[in-house]
Protein backbone atom coordinates (compact mmCIF):
# COMPACT_ATOMS: atom_id res chain seq x y z
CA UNK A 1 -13.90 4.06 3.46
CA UNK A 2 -10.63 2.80 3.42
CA UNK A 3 -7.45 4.05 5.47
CA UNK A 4 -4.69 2.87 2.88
CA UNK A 5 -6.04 3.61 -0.98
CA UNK A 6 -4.26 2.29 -4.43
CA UNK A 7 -1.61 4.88 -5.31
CA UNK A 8 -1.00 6.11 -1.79
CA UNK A 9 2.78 6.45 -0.32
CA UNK A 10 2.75 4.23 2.97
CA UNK A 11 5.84 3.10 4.76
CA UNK A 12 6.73 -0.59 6.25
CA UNK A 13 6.09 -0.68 10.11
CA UNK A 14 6.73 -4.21 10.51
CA UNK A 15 7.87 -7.22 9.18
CA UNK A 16 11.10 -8.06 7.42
CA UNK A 17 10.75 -5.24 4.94
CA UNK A 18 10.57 -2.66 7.70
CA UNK A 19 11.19 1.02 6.87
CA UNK A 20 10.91 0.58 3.22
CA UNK A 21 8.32 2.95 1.50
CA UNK A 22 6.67 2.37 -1.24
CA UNK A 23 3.89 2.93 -3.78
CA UNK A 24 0.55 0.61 -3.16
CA UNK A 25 -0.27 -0.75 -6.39
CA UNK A 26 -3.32 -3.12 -5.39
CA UNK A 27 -5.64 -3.03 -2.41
CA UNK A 28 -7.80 -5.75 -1.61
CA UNK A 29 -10.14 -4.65 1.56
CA UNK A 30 -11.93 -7.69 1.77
CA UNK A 31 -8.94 -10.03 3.10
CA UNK A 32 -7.32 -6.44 4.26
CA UNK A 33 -3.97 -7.03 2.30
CA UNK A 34 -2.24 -4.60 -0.07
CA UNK A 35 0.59 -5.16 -2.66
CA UNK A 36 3.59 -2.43 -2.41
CA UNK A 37 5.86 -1.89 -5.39
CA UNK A 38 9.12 -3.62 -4.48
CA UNK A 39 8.12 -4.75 -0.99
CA UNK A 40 7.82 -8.61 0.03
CA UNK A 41 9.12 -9.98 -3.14
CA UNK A 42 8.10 -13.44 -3.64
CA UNK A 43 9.82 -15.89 -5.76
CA UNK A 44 7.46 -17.21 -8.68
CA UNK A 45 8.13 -20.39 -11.04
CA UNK A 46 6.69 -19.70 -14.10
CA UNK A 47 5.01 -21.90 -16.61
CA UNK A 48 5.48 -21.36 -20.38
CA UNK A 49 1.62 -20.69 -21.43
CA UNK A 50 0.13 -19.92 -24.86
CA UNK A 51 0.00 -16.30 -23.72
CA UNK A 52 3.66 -16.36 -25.59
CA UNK A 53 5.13 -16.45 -21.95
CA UNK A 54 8.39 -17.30 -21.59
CA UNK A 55 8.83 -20.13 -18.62
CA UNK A 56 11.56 -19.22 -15.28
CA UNK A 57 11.97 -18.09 -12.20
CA UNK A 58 10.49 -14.40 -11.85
CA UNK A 59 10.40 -11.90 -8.96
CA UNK A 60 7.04 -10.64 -8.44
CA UNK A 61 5.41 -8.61 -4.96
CA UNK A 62 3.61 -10.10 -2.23
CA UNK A 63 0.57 -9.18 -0.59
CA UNK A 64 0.97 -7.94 3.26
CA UNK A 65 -0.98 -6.73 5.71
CA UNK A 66 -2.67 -3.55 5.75
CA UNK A 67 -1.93 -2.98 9.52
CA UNK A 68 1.67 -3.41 9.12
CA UNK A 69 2.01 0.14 7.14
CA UNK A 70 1.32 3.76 7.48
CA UNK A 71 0.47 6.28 4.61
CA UNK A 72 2.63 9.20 4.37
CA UNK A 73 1.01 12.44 4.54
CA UNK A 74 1.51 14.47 1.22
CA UNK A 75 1.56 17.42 3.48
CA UNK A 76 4.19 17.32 6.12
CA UNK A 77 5.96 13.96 4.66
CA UNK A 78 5.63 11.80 7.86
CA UNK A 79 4.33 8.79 7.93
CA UNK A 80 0.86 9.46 9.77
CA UNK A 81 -2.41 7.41 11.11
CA UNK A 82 -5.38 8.64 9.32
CA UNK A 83 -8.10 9.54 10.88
CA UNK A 84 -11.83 10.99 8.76
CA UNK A 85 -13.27 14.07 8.79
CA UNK A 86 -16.87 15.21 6.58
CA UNK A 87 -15.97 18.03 4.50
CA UNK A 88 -19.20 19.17 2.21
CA UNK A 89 -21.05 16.50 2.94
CA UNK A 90 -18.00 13.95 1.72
CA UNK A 91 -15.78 12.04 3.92
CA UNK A 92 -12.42 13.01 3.69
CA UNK A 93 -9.00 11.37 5.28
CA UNK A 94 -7.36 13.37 7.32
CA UNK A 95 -3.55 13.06 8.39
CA UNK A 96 -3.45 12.94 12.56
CA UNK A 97 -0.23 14.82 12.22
CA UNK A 98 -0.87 18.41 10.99
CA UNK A 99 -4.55 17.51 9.86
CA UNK A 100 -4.27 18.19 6.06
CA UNK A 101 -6.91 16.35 4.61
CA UNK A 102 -5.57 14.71 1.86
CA UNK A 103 -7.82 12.76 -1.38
């Protein structure tokens, strides 16, 4: 199970972009990197293509680190480690904060 999930809140701990939050659009766990809506934006030259494309420079997110942000809890609003709880027989995140267990 992961600790950061597409469509979560998490906040920049690290890096250049520090303290921006954030919504995580794509998660991929095996190379543990996420993509945050405007966070690490990247500078792309793009091709014309006969996808009807039009060619330029465009502005498009970068993938980061999963280490280098924290969710924020839906609950109390902070940004919080997450730590798992079972709940029914299901494995649930739980915020390490006020220990809302949260989707």
């Amino acid at each position: 199970m992961q600790k950061v999930r597409k469509g979560d809140r998490v906040k920049v701990i690290s890096g250049n972009d520090r303290g921006k939050i954030g919504k995580v659009l794509v998660v991929y766990p095996e190379r543990q990197r996420i993509i945050v809506e405007n966070v690490h934006m990247i500078t792309k030259h793009q091709r014309a293509t006969e996808k009807l494309r039009e060619p330029g420079i465009i502005q498009r997110e970068g993938p980061i680190h999963i280490s280098n942000v924290l969710p924020i809890c839906p609950g109390c609003g902070l940004p919080t480690r997450v730590g798992f709880t079972v709940v029914e027989g299901e494995k649930m995140r739980q915020c390490k904060h006020c220990g809302e267990i949260f989707r």
